[in-house]
PDB file of N, CA and C in Angstrom:
ATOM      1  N   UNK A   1     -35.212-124.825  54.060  1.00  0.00           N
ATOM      2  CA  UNK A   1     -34.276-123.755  54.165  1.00  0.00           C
ATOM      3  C   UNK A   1     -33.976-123.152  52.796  1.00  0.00           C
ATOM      4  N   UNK A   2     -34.267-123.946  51.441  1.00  0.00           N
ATOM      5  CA  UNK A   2     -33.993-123.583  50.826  1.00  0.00           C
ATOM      6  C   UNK A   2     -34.663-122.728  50.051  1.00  0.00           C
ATOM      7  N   UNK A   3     -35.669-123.106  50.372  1.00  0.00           N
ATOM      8  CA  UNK A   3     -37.290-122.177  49.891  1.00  0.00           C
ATOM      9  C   UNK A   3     -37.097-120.284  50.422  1.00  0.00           C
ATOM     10  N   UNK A   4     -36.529-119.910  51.581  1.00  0.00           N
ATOM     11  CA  UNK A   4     -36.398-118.895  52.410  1.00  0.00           C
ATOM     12  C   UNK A   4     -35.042-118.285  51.812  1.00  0.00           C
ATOM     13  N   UNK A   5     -33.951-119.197  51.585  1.00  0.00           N
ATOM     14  CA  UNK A   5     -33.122-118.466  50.787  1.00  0.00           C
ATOM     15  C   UNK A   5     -33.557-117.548  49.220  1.00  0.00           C
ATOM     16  N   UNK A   6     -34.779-118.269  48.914  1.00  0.00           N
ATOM     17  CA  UNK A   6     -34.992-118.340  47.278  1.00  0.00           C
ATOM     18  C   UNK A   6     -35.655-116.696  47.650  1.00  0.00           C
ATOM     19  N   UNK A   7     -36.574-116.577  48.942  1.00  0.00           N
ATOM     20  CA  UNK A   7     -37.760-115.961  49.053  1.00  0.00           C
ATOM     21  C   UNK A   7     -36.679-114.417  49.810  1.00  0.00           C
ATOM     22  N   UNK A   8     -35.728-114.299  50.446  1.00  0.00           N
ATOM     23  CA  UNK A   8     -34.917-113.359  51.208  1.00  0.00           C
ATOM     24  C   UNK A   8     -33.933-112.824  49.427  1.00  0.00           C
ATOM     25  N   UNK A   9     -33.644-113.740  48.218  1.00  0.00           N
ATOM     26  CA  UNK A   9     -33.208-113.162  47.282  1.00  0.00           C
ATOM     27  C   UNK A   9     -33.413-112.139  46.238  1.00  0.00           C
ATOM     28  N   UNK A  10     -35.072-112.830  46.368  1.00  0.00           N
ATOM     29  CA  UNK A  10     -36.204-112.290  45.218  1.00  0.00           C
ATOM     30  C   UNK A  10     -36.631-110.603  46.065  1.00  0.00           C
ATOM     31  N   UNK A  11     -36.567-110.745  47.191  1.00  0.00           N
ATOM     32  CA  UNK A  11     -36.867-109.297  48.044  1.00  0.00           C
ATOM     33  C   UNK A  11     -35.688-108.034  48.231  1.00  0.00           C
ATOM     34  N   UNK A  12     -35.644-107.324  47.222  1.00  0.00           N
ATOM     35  CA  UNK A  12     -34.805-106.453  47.463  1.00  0.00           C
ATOM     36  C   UNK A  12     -34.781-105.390  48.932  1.00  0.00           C
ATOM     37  N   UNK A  13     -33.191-105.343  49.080  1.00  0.00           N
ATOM     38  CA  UNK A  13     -33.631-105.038  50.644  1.00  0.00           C
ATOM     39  C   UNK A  13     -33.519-103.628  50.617  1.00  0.00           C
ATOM     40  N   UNK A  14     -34.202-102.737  51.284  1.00  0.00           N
ATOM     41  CA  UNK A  14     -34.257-101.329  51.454  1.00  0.00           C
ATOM     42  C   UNK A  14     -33.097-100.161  50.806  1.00  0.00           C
ATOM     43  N   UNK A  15     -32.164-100.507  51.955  1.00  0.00           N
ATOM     44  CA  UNK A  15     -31.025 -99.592  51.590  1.00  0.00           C
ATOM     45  C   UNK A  15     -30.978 -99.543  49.986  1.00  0.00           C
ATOM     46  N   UNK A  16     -31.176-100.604  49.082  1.00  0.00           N
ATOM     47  CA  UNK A  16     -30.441-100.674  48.180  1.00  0.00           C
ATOM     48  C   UNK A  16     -31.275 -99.997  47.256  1.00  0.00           C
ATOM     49  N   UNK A  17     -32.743-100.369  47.430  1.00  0.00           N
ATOM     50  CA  UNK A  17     -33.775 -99.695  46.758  1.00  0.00           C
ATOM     51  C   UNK A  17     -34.211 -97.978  46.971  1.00  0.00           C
ATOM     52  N   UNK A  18     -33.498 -97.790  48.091  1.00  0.00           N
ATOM     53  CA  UNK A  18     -33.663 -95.868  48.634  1.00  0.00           C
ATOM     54  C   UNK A  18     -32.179 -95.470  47.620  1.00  0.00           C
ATOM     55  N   UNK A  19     -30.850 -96.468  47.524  1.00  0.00           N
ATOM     56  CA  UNK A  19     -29.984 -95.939  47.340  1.00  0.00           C
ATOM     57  C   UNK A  19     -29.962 -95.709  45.359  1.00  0.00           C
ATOM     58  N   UNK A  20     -30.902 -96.695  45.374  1.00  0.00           N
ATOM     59  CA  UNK A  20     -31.392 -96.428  43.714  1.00  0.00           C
ATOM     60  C   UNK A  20     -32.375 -95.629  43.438  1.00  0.00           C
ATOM     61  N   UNK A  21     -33.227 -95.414  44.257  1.00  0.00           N
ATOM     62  CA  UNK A  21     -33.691 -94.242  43.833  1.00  0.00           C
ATOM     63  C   UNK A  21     -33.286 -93.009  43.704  1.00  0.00           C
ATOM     64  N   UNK A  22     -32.394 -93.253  44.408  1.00  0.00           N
ATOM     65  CA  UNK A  22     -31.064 -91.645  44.968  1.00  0.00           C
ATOM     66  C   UNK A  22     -30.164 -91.303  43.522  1.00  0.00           C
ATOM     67  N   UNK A  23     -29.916 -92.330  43.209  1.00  0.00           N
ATOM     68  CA  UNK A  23     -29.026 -91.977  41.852  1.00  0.00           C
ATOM     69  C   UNK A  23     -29.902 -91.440  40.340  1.00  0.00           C
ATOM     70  N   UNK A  24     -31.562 -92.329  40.867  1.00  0.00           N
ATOM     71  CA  UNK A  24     -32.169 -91.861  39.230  1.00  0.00           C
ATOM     72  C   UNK A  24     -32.678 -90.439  39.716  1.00  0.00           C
ATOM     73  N   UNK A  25     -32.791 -90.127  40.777  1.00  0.00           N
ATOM     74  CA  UNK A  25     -33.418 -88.861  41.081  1.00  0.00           C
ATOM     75  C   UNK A  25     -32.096 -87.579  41.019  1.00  0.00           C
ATOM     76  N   UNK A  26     -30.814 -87.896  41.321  1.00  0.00           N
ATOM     77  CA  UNK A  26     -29.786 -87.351  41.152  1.00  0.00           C
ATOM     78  C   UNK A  26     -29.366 -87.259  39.511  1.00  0.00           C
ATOM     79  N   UNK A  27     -29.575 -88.505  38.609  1.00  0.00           N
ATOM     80  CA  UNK A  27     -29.364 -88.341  37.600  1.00  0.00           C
ATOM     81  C   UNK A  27     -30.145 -87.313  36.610  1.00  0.00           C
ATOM     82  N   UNK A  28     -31.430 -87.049  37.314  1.00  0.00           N
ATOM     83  CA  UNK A  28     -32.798 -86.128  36.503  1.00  0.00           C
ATOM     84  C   UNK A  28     -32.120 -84.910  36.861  1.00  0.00           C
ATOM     85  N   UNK A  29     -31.775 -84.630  38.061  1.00  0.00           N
ATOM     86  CA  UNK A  29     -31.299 -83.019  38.429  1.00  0.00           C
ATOM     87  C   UNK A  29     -30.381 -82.874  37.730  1.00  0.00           C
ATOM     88  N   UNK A  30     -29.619 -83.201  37.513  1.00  0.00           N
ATOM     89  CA  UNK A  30     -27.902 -83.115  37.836  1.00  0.00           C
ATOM     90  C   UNK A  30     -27.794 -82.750  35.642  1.00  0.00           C
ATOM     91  N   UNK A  31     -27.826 -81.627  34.930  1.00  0.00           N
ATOM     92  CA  UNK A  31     -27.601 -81.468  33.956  1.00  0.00           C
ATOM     93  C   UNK A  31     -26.406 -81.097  33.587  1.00  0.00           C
ATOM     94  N   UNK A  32     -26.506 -80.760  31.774  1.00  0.00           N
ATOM     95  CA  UNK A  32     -24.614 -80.279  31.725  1.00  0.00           C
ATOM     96  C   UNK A  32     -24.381 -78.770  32.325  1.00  0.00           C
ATOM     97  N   UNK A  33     -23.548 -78.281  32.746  1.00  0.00           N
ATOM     98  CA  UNK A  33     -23.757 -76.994  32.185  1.00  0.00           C
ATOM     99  C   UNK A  33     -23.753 -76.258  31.507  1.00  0.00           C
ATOM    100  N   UNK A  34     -24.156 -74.977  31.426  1.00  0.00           N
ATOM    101  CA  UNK A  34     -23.939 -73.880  29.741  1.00  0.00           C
ATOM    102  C   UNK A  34     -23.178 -74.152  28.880  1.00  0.00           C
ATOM    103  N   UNK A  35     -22.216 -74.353  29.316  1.00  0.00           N
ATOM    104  CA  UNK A  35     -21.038 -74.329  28.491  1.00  0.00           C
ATOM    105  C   UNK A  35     -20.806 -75.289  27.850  1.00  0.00           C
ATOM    106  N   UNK A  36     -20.861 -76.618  28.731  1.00  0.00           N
ATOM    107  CA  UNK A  36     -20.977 -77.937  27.655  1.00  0.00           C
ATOM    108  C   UNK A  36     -22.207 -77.907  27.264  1.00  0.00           C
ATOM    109  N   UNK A  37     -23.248 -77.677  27.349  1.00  0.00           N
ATOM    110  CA  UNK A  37     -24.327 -77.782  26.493  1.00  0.00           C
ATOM    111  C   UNK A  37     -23.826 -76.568  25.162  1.00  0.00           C
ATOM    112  N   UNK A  38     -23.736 -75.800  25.302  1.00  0.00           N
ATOM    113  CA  UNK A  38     -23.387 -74.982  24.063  1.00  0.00           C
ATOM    114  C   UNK A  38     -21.921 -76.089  23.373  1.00  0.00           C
ATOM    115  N   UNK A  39     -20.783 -76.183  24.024  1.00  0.00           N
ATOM    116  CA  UNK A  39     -19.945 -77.049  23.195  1.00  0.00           C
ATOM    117  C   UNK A  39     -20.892 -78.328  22.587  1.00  0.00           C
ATOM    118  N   UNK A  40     -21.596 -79.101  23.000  1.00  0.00           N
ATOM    119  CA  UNK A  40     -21.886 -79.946  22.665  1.00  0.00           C
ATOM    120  C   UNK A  40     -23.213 -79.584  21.647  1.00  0.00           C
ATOM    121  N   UNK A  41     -23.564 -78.383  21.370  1.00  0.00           N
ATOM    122  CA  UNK A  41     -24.660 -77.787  20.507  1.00  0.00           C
ATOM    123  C   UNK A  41     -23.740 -77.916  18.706  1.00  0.00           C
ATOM    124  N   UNK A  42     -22.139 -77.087  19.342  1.00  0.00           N
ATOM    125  CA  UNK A  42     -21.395 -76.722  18.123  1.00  0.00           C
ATOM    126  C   UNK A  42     -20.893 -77.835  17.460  1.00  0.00           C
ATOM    127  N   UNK A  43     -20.595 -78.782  18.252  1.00  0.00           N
ATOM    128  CA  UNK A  43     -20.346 -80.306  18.002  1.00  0.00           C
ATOM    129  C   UNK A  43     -21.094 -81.210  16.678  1.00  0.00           C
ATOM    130  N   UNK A  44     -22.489 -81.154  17.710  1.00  0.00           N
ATOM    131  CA  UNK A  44     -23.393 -81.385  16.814  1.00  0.00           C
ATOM    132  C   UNK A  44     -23.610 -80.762  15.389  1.00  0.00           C
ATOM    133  N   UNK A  45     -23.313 -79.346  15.191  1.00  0.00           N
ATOM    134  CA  UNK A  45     -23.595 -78.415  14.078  1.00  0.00           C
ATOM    135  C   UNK A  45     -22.661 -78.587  13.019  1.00  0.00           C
ATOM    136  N   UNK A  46     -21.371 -79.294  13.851  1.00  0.00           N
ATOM    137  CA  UNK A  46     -20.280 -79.862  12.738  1.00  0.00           C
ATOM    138  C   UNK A  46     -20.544 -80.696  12.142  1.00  0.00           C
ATOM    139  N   UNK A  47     -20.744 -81.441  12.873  1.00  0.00           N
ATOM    140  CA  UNK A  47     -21.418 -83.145  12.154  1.00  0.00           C
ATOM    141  C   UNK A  47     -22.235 -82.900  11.294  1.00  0.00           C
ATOM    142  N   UNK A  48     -23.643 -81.653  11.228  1.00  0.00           N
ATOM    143  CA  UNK A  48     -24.909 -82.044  10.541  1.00  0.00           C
ATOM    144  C   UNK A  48     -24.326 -81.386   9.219  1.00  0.00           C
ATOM    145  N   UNK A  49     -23.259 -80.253   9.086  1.00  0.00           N
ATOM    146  CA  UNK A  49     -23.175 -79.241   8.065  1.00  0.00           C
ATOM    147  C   UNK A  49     -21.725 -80.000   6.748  1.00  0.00           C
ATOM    148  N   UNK A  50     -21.423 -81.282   7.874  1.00  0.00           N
ATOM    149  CA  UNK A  50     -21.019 -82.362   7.109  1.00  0.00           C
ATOM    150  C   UNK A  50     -21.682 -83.027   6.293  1.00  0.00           C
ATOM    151  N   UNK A  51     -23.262 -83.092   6.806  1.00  0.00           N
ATOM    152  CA  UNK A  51     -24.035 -84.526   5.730  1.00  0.00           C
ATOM    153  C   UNK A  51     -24.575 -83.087   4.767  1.00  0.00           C
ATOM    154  N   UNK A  52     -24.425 -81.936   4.787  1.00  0.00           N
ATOM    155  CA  UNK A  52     -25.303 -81.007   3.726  1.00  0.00           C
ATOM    156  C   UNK A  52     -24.058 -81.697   2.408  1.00  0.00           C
ATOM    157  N   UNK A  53     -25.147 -81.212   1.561  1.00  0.00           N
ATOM    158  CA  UNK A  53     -24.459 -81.607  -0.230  1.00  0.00           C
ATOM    159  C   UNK A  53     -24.607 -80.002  -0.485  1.00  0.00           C
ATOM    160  N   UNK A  54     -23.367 -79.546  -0.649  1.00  0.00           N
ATOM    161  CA  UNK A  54     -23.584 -77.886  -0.800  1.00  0.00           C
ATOM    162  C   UNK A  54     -23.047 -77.875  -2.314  1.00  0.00           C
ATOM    163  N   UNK A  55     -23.925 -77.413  -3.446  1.00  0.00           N
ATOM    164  CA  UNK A  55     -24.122 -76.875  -4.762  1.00  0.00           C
ATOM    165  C   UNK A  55     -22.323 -76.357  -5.298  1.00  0.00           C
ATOM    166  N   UNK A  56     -22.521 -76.974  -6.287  1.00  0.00           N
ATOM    167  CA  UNK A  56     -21.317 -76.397  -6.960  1.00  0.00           C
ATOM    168  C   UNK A  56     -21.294 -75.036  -7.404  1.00  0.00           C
ATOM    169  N   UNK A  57     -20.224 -74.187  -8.069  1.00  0.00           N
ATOM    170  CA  UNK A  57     -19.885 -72.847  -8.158  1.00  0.00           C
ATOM    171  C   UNK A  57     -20.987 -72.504  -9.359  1.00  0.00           C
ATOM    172  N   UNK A  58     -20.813 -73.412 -10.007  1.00  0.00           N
ATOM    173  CA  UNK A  58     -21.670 -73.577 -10.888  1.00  0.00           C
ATOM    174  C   UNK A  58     -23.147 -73.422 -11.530  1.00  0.00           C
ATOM    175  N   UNK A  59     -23.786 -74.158 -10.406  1.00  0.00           N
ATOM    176  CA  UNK A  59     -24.788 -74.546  -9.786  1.00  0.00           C
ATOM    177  C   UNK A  59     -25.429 -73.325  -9.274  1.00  0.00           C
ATOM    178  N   UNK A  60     -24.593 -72.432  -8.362  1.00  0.00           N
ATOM    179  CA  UNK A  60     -24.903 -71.124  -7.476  1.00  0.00           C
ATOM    180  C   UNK A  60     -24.886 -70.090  -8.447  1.00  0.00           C
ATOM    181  N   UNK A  61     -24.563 -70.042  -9.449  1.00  0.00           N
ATOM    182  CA  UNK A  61     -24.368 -68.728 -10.839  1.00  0.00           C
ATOM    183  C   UNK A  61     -25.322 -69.257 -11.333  1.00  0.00           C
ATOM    184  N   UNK A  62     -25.814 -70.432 -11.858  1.00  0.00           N
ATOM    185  CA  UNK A  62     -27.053 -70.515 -12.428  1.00  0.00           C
ATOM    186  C   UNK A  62     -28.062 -70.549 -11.705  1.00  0.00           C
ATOM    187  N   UNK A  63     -28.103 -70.974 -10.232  1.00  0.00           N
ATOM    188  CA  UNK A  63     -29.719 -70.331  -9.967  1.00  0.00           C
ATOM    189  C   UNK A  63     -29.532 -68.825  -9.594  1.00  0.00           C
ATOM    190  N   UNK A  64     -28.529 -68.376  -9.149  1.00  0.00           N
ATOM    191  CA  UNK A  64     -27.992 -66.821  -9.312  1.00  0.00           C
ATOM    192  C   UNK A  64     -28.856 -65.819 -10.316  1.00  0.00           C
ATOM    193  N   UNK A  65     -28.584 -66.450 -11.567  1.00  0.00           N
ATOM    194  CA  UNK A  65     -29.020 -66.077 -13.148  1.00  0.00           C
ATOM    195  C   UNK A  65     -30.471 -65.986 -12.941  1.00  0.00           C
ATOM    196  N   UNK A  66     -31.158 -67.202 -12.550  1.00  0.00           N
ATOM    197  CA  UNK A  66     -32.742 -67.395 -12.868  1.00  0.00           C
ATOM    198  C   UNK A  66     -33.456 -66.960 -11.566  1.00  0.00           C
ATOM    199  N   UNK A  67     -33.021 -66.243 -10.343  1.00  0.00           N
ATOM    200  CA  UNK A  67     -33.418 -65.498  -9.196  1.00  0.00           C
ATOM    201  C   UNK A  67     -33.945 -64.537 -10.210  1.00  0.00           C
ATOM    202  N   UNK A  68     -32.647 -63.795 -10.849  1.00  0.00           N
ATOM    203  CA  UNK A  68     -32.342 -62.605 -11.264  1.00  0.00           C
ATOM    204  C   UNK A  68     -33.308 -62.102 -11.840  1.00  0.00           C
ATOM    205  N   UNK A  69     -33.530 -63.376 -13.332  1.00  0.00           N
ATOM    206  CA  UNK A  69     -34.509 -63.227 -14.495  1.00  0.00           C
ATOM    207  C   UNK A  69     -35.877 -63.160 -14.020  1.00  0.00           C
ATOM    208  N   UNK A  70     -36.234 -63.768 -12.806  1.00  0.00           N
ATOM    209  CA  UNK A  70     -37.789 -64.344 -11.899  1.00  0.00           C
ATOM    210  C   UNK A  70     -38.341 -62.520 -11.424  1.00  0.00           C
ATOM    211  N   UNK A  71     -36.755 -62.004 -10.795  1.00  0.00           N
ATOM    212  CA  UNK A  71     -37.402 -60.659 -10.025  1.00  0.00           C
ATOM    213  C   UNK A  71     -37.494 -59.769 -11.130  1.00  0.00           C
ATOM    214  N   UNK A  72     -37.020 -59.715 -12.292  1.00  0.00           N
ATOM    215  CA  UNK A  72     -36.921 -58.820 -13.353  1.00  0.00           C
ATOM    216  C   UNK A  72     -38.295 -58.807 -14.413  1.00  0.00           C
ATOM    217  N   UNK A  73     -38.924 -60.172 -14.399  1.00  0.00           N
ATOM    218  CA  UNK A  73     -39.782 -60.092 -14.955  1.00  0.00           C
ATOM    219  C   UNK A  73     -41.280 -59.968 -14.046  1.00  0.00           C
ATOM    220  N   UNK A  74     -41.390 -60.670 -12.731  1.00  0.00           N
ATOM    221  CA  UNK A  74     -42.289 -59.945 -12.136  1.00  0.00           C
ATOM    222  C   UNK A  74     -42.471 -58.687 -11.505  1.00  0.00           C
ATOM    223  N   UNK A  75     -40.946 -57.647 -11.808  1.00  0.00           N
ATOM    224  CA  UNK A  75     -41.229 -56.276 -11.915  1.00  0.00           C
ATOM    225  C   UNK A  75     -41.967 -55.663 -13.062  1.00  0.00           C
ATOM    226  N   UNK A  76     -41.466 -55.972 -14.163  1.00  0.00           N
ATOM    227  CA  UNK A  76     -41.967 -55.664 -15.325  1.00  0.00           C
ATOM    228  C   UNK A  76     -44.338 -56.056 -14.927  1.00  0.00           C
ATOM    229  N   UNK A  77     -44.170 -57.447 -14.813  1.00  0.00           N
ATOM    230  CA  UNK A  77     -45.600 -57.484 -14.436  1.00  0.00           C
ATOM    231  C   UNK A  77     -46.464 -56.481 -13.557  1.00  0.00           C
ATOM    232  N   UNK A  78     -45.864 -55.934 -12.297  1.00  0.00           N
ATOM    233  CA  UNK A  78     -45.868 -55.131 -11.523  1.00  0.00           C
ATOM    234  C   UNK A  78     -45.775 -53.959 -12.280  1.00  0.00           C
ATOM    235  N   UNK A  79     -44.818 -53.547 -12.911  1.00  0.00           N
ATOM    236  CA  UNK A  79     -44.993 -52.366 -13.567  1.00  0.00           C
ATOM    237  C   UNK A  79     -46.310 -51.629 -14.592  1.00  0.00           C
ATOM    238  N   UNK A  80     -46.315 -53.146 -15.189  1.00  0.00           N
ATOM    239  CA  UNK A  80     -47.439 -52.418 -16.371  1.00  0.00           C
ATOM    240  C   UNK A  80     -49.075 -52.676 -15.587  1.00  0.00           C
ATOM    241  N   UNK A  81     -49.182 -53.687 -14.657  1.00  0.00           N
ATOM    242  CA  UNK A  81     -50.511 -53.305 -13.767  1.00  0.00           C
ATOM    243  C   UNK A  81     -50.619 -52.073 -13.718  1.00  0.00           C
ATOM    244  N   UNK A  82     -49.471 -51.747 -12.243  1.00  0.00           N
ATOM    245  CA  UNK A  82     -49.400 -50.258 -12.142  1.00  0.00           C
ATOM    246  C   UNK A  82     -49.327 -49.369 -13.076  1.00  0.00           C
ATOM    247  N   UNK A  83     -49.224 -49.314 -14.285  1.00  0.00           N
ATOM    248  CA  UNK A  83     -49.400 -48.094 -15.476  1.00  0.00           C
ATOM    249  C   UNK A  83     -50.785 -48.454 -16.025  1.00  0.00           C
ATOM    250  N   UNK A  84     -51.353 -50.074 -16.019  1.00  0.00           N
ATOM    251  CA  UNK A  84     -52.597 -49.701 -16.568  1.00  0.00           C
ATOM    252  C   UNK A  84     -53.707 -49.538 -15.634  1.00  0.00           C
ATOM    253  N   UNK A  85     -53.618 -49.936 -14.076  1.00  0.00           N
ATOM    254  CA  UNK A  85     -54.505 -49.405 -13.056  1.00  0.00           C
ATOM    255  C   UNK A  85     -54.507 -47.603 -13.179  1.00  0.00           C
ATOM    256  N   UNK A  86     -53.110 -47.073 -13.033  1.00  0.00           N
ATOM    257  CA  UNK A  86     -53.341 -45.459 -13.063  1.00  0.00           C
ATOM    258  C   UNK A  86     -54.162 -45.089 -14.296  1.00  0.00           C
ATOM    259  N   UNK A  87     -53.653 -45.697 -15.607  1.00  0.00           N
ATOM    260  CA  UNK A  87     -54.438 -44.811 -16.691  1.00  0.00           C
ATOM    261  C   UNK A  87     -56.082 -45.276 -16.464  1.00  0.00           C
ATOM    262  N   UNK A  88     -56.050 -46.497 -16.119  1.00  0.00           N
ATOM    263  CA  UNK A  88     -58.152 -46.377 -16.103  1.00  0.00           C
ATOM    264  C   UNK A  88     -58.469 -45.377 -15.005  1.00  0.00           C
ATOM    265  N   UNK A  89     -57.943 -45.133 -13.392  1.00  0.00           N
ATOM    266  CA  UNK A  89     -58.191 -44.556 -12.669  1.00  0.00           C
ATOM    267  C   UNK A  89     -58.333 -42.740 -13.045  1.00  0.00           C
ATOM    268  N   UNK A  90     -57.023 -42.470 -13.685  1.00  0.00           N
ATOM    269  CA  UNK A  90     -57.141 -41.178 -14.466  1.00  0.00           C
ATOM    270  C   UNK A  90     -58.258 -40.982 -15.256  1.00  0.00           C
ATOM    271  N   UNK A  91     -58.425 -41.874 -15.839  1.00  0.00           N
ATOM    272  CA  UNK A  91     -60.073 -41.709 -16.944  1.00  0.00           C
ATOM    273  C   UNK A  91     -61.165 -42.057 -16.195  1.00  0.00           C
ATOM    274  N   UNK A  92     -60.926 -42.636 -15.406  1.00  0.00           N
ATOM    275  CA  UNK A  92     -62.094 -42.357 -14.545  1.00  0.00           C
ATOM    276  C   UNK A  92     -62.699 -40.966 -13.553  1.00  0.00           C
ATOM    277  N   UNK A  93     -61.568 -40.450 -13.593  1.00  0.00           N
ATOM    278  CA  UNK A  93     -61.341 -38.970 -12.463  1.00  0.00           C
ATOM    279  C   UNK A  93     -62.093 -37.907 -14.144  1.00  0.00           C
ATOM    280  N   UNK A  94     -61.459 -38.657 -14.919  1.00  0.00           N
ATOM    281  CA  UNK A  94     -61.464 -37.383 -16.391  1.00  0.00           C
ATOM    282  C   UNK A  94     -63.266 -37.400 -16.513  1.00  0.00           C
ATOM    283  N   UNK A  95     -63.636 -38.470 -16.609  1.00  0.00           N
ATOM    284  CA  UNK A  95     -64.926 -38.641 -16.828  1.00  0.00           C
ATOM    285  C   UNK A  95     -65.908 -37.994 -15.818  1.00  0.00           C
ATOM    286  N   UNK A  96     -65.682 -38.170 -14.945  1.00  0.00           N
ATOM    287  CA  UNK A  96     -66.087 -37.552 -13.689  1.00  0.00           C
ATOM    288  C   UNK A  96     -66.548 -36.653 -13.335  1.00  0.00           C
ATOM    289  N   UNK A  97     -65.189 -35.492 -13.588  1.00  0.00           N
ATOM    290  CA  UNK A  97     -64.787 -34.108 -13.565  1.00  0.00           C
ATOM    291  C   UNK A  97     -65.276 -33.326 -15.171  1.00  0.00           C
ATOM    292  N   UNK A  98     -65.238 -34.596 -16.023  1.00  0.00           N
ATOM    293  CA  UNK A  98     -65.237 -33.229 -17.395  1.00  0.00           C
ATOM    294  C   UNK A  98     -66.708 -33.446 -17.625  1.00  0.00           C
TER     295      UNK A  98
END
C-alpha cells in the first residue's frame, strides 16, 4: 500500500497541471499597460542619470574652449585648400584660354 501511495504522489493530477498551465499562459498575455510601462521607463531614467558623473563647470568651459579652437583651425585648413585649389584652377582656365 505503501508503494501506490508513493506512485499516486509522484503523478501530478490533471486539474492542477491544466490549472498551471492557465496561469503561465495568462502570465505571457497579460502585460503592463502604456502608462505603467512609460512610468516605469521614467523610473528607470532616474536611476540611470543618477550613476552619470556629469563634468564640472569647469571642465565644460574648457572643453567649450578646445571645441572652439578644433572648429577654428580646421576652418582656416578648409580655407586655404579652397584659395589654393581656386588659384591653380584659375591658371589652369588662364593657360588654356591665353
Amino acid at each position: 500500500m505503501a508503494e501506490n501511495e508513493k506512485v499516486e504522489q509522484s503523478v501530478p493530477s490533471a486539474p492542477k497541471a491544466d490549472k498551471a498551465k492557465k496561469d503561465k499562459k495568462s502570465d505571457k498575455k497579460s502585460k503592463p499597460g502604456v502608462f505603467a510601462r512609460i512610468g516605469r521607463w521614467f523610473r528607470e531614467l532616474k536611476i540611470e542619470l543618477k550613476k552619470v558623473v556629469w563634468p564640472t563647470g569647469k571642465q565644460t568651459v574648457n572643453n567649450t574652449l578646445i571645441v572652439i579652437a578644433c572648429v577654428i583651425v580646421v576652418g582656416i585648413f578648409i580655407w586655404l585648400f579652397d584659395a589654393v585649389a581656386g588659384g591653380l584652377i584659375q591658371a589652369l582656365f588662364h593657360l588654356v584660354n591665353g
